[in-house]
C-alpha atoms as a PDB file:
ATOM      1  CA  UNK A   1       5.428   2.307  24.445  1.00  0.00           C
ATOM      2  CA  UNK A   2       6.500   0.707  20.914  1.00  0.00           C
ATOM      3  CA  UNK A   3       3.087   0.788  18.722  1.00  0.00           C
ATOM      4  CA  UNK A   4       4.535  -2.594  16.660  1.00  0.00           C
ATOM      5  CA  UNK A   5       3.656  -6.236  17.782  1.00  0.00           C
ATOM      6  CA  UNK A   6       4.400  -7.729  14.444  1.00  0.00           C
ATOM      7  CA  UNK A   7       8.365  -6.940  12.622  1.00  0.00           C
ATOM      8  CA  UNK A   8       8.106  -9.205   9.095  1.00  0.00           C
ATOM      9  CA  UNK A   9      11.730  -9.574   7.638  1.00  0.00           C
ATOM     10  CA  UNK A  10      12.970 -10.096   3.899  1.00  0.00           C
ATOM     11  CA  UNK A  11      15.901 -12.218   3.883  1.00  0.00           C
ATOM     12  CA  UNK A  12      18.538 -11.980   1.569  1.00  0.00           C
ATOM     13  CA  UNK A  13      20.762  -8.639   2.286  1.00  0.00           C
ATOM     14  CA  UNK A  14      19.030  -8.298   5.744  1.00  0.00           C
ATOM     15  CA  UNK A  15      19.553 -11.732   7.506  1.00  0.00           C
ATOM     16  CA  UNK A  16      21.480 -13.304   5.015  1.00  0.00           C
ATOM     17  CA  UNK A  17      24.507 -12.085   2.558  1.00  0.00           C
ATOM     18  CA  UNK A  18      23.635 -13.425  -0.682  1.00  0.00           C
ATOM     19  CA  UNK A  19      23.179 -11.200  -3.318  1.00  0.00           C
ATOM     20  CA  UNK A  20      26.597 -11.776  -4.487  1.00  0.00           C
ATOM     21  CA  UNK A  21      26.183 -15.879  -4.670  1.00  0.00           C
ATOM     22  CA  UNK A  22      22.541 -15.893  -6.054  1.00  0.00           C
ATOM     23  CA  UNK A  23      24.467 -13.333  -8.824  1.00  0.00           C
ATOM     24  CA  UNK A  24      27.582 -15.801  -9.204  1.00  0.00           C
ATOM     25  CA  UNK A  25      25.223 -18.854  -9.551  1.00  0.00           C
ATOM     26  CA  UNK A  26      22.567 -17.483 -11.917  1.00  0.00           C
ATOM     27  CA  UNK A  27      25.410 -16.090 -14.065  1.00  0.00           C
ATOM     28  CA  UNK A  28      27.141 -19.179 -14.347  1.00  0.00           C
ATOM     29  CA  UNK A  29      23.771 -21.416 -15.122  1.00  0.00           C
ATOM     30  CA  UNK A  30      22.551 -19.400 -18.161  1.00  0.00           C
ATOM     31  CA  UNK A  31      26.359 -18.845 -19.629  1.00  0.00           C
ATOM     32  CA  UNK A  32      25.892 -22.822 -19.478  1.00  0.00           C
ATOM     33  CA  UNK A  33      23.126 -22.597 -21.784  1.00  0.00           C
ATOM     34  CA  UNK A  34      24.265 -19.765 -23.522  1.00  0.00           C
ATOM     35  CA  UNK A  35      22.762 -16.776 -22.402  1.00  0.00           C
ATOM     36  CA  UNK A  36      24.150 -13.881 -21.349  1.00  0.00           C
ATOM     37  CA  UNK A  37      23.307 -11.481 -18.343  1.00  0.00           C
ATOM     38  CA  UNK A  38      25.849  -9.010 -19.286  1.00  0.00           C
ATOM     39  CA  UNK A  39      23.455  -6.479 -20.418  1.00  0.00           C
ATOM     40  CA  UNK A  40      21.564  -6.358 -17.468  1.00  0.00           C
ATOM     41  CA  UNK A  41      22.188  -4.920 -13.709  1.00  0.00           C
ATOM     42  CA  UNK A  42      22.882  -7.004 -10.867  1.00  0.00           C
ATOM     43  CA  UNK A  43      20.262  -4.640  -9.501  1.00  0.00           C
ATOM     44  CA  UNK A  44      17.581  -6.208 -12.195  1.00  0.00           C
ATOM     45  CA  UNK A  45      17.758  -9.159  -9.767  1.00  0.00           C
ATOM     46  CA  UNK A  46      18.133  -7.437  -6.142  1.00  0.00           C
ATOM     47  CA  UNK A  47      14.637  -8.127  -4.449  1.00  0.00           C
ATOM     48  CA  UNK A  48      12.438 -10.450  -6.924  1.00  0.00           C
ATOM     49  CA  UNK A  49      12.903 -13.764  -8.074  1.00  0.00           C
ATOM     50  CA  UNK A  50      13.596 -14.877 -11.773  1.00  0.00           C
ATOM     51  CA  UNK A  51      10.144 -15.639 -13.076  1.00  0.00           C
ATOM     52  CA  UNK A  52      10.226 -11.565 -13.312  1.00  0.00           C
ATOM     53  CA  UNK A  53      13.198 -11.274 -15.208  1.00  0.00           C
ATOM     54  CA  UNK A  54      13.017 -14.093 -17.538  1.00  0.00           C
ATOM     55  CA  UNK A  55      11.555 -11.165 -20.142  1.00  0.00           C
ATOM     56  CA  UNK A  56      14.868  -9.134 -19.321  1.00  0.00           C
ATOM     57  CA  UNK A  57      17.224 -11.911 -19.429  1.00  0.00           C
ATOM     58  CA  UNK A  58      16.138 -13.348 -22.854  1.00  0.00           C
ATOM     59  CA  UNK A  59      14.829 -10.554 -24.651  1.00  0.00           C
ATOM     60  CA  UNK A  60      14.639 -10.234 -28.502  1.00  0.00           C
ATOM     61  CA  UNK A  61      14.962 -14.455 -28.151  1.00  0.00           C
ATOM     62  CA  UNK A  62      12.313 -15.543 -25.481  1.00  0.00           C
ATOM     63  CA  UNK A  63       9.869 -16.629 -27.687  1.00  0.00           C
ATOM     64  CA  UNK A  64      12.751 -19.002 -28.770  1.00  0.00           C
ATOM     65  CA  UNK A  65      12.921 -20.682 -25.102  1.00  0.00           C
ATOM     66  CA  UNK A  66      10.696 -23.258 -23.674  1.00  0.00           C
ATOM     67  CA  UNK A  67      10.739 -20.285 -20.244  1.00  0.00           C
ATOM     68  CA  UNK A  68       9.331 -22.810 -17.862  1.00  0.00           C
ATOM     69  CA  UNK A  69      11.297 -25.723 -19.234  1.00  0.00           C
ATOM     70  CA  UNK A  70      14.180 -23.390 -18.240  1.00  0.00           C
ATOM     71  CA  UNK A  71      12.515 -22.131 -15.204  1.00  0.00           C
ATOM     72  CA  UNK A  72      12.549 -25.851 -13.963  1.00  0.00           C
ATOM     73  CA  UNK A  73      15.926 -26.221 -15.018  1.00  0.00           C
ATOM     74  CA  UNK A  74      17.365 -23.719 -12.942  1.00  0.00           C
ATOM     75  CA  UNK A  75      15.763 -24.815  -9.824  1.00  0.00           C
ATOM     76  CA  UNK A  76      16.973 -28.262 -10.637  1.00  0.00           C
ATOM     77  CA  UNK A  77      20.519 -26.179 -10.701  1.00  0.00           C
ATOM     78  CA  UNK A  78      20.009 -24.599  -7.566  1.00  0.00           C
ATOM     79  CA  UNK A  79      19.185 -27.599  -5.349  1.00  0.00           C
ATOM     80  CA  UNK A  80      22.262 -29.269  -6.525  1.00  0.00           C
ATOM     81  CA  UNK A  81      24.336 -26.438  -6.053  1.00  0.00           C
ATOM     82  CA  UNK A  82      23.281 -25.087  -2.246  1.00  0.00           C
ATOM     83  CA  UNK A  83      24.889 -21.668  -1.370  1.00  0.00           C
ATOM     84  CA  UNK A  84      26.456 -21.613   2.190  1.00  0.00           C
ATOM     85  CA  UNK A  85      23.802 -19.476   4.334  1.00  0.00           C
ATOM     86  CA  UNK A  86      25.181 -20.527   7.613  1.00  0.00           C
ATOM     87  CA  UNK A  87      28.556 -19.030   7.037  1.00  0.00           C
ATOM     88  CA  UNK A  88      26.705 -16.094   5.178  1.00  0.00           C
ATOM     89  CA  UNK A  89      24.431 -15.221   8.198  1.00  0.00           C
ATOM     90  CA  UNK A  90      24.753 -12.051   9.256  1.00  0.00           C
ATOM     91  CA  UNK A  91      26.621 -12.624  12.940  1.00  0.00           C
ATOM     92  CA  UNK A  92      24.075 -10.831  14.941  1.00  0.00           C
ATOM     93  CA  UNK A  93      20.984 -12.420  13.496  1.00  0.00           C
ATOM     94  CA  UNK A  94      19.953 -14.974  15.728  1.00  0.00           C
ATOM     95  CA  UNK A  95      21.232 -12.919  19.056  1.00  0.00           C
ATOM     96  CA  UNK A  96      18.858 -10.334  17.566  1.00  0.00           C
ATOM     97  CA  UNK A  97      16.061 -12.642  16.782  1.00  0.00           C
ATOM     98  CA  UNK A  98      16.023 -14.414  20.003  1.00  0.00           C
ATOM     99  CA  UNK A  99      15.769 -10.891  21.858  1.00  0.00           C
ATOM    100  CA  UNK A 100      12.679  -9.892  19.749  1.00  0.00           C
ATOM    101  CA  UNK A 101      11.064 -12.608  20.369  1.00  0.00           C
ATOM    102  CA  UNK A 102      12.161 -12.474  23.937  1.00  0.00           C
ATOM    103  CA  UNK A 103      10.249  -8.938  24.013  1.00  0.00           C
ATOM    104  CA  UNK A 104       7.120  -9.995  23.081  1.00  0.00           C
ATOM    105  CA  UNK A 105       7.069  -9.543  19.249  1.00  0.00           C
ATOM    106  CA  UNK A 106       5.885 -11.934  16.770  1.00  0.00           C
ATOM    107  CA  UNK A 107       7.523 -12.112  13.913  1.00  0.00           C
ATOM    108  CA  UNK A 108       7.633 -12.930  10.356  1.00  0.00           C
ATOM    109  CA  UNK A 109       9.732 -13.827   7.106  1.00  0.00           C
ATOM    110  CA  UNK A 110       8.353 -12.608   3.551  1.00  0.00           C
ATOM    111  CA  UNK A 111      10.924 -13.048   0.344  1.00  0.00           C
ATOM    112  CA  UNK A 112      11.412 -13.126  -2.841  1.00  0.00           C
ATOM    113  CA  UNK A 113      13.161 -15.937  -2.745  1.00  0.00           C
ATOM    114  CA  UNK A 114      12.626 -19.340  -4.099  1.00  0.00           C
ATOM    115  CA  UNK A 115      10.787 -21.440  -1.301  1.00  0.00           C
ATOM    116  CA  UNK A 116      13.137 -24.557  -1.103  1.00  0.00           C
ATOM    117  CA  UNK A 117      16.042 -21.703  -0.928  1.00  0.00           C
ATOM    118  CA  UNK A 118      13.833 -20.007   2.065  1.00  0.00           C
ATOM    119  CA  UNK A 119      13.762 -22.967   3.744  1.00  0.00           C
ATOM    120  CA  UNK A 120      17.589 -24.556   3.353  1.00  0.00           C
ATOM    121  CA  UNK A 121      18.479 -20.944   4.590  1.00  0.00           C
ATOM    122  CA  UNK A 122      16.324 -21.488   7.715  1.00  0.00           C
ATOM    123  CA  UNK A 123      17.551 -25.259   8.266  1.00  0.00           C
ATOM    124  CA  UNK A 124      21.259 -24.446   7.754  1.00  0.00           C
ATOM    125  CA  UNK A 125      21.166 -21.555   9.972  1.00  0.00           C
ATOM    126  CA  UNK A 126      18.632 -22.612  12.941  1.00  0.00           C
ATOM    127  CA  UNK A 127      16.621 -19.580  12.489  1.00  0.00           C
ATOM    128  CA  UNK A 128      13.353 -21.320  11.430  1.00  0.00           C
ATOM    129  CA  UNK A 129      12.051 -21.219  15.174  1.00  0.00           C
ATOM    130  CA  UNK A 130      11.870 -17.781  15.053  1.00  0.00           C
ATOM    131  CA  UNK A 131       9.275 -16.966  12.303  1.00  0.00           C
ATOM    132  CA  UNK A 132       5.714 -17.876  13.300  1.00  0.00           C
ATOM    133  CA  UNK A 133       4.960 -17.272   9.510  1.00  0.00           C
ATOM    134  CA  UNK A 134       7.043 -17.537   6.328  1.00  0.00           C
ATOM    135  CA  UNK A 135       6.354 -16.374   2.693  1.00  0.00           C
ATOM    136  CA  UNK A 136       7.936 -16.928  -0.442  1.00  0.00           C
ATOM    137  CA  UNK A 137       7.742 -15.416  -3.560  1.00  0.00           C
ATOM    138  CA  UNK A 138       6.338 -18.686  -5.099  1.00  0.00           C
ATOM    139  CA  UNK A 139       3.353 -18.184  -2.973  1.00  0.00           C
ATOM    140  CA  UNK A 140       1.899 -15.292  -5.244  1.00  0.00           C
ATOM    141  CA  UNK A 141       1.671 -14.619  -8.559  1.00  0.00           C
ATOM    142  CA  UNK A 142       3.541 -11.481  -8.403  1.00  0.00           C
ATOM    143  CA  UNK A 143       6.544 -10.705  -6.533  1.00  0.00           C
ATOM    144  CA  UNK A 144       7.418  -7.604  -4.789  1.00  0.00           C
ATOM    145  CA  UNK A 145       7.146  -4.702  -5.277  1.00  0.00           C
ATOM    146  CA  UNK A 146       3.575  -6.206  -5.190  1.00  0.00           C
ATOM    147  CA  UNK A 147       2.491  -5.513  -1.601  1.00  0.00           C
ATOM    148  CA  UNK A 148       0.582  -8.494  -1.774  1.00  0.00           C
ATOM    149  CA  UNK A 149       3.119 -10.989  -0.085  1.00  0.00           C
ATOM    150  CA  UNK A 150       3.291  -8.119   2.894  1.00  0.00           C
ATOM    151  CA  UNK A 151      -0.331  -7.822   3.334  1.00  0.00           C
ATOM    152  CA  UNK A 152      -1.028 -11.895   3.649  1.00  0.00           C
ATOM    153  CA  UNK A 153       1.899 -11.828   6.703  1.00  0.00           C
ATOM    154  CA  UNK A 154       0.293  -9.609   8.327  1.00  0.00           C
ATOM    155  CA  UNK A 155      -3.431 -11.031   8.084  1.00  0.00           C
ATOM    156  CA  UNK A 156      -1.699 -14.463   9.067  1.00  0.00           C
ATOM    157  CA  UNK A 157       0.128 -12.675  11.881  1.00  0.00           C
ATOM    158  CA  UNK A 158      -3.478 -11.040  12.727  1.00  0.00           C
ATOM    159  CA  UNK A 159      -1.556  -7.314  12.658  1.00  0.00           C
ATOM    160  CA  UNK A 160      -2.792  -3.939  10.993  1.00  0.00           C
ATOM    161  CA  UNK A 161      -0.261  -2.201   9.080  1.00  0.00           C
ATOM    162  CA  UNK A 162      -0.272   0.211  11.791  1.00  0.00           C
ATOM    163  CA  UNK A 163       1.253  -2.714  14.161  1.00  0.00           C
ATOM    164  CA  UNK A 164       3.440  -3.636  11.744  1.00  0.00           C
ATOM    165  CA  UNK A 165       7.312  -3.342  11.443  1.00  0.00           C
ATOM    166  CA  UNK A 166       8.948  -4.631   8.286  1.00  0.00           C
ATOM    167  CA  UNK A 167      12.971  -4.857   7.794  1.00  0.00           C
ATOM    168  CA  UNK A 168      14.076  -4.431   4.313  1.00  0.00           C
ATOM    169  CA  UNK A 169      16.794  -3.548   1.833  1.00  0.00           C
ATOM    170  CA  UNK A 170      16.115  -3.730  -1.769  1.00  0.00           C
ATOM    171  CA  UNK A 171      13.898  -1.005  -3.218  1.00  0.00           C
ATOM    172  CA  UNK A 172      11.463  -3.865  -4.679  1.00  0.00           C
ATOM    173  CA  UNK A 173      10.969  -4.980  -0.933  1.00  0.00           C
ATOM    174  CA  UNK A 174      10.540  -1.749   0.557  1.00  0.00           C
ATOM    175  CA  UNK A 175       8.481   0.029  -1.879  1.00  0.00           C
ATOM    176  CA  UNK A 176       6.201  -3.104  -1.379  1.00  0.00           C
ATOM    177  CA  UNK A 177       6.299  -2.556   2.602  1.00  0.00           C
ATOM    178  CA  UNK A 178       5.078   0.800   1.575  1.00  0.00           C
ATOM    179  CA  UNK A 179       2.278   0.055  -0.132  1.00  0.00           C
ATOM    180  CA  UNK A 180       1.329  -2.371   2.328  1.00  0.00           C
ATOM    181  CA  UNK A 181       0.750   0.195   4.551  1.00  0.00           C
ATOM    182  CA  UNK A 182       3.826  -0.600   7.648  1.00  0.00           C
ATOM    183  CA  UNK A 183       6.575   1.119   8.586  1.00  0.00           C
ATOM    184  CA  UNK A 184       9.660  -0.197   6.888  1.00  0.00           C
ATOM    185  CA  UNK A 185      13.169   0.511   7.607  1.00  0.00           C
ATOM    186  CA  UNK A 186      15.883  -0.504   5.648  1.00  0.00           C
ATOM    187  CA  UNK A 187      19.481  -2.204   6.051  1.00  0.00           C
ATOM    188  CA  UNK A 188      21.696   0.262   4.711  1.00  0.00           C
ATOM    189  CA  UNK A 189      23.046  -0.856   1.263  1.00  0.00           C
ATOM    190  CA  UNK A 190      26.941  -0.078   0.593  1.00  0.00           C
ATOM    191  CA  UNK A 191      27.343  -2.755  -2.725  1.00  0.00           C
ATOM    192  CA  UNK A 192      25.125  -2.113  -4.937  1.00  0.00           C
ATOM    193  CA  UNK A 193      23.627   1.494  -4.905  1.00  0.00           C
ATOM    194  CA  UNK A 194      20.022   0.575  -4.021  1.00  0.00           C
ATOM    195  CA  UNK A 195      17.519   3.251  -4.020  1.00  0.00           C
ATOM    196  CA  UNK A 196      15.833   2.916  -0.665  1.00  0.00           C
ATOM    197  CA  UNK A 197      14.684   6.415   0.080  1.00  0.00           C
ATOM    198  CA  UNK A 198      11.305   4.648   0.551  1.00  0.00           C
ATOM    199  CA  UNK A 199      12.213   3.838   3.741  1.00  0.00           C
ATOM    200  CA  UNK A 200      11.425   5.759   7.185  1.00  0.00           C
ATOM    201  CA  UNK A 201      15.007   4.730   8.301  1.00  0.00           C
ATOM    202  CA  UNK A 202      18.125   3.200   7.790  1.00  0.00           C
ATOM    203  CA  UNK A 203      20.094   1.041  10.096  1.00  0.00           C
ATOM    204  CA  UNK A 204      24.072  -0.315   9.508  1.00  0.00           C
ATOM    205  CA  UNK A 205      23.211  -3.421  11.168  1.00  0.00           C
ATOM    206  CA  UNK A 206      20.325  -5.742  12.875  1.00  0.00           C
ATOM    207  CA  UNK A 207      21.812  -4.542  16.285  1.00  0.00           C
ATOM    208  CA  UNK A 208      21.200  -1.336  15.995  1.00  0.00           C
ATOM    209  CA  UNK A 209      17.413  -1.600  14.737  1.00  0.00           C
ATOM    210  CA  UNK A 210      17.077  -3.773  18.070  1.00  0.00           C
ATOM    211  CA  UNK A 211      18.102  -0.960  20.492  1.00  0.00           C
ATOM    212  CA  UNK A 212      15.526   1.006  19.194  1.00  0.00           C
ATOM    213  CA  UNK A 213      12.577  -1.507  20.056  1.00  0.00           C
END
């Protein structure tokens, strides 16, 4: 018998292709205003949000920048420029989704992500149903790979770590499923070299992590 009742999911790279867009658009907003990411890795970005990398990003010249004038600024840019998640959804997501649920798990959605981008992704691709709790990395002070967003889905989803199953793919996100104290298994990366030996297994594809529940 499967020991998990709980299976808490990151988003972007395991339910969603993004990484590439949120890249795209965050390059072309600060080139805008004159600031340049080329010094940086796209893997700087893969897994937290960019109230951690503002530091990064601006360097030598933050204390030049009103940050959370720009912070504000940005998510003013990314409302009015909405990335595609319905034709980005990984094609077996909500097959896969509805048979978890269908087997008796509850499950969960805990990203990095920008709330308002959490929740367009949810409303363009009817997945919203599925989650009986969803996090956001505006819900905590720190993002991953602070374990804390982790351990509040899984006290809201009333689950030890022990009962708990969490899908991941950056090494931010799984070194924080670590430390929460679940299992976490990872969706293969094949873009961007992501370190994700953390992980107790990797999987090609939501499909195949279903066969083995």
């Amino acid at each position: 018998m499967n020991k998990f009742k709980v299976i808490i999911f990151d988003m972007d790279g395991v339910l969603v292709d993004t990484e590439h867009y949120y890249y795209t658009r965050r390059e072309t907003f600060l080139t805008s205003k004159g600031i340049s990411i080329k010094h940086l890795s796209p893997l700087v970005f893969i897994g937290g949000n960019m109230k951690q990398v503002w530091q990064m990003i601006l360097a030598d010249d933050y204390d030049k920048w009103d940050v959370p004038a720009l912070q504000a600024e940005y998510m003013q840019y990314k409302r009015d420029h909405t990335i595609p998640y319905d034709t980005l959804l990984f094609s077996d997501a909500p097959t896969i989704l509805e048979e978890l649920t269908k087997k008796g798990y509850r499950l969960g959605l805990a990203s990095s992500t920008a709330k308002i981008e959490i929740l367009k992704a949810l409303d363009m691709t009817n997945l919203a149903k599925y989650f009986d709790v969803v996090l956001s990395g505006d819900d905590f002070k720190e993002s991953k790979p602070n374990p804390e967003i982790y351990q509040v889905a899984m006290k809201e989803l009333d689950a030890a770590p022990t009962e708990t199953l969490i899908i991941e793919d950056s090494t931010k996100g799984i070194t924080a499923g670590v430390a929460a104290g679940a299992t976490v298994w990872g969706i293969r990366d094949h873009q961007f070299g992501l370190d994700q030996s953390g992980a107790v297994e990797l999987f090609d594809t939501l499909t195949q992590i279903n066969a083995r529940l």
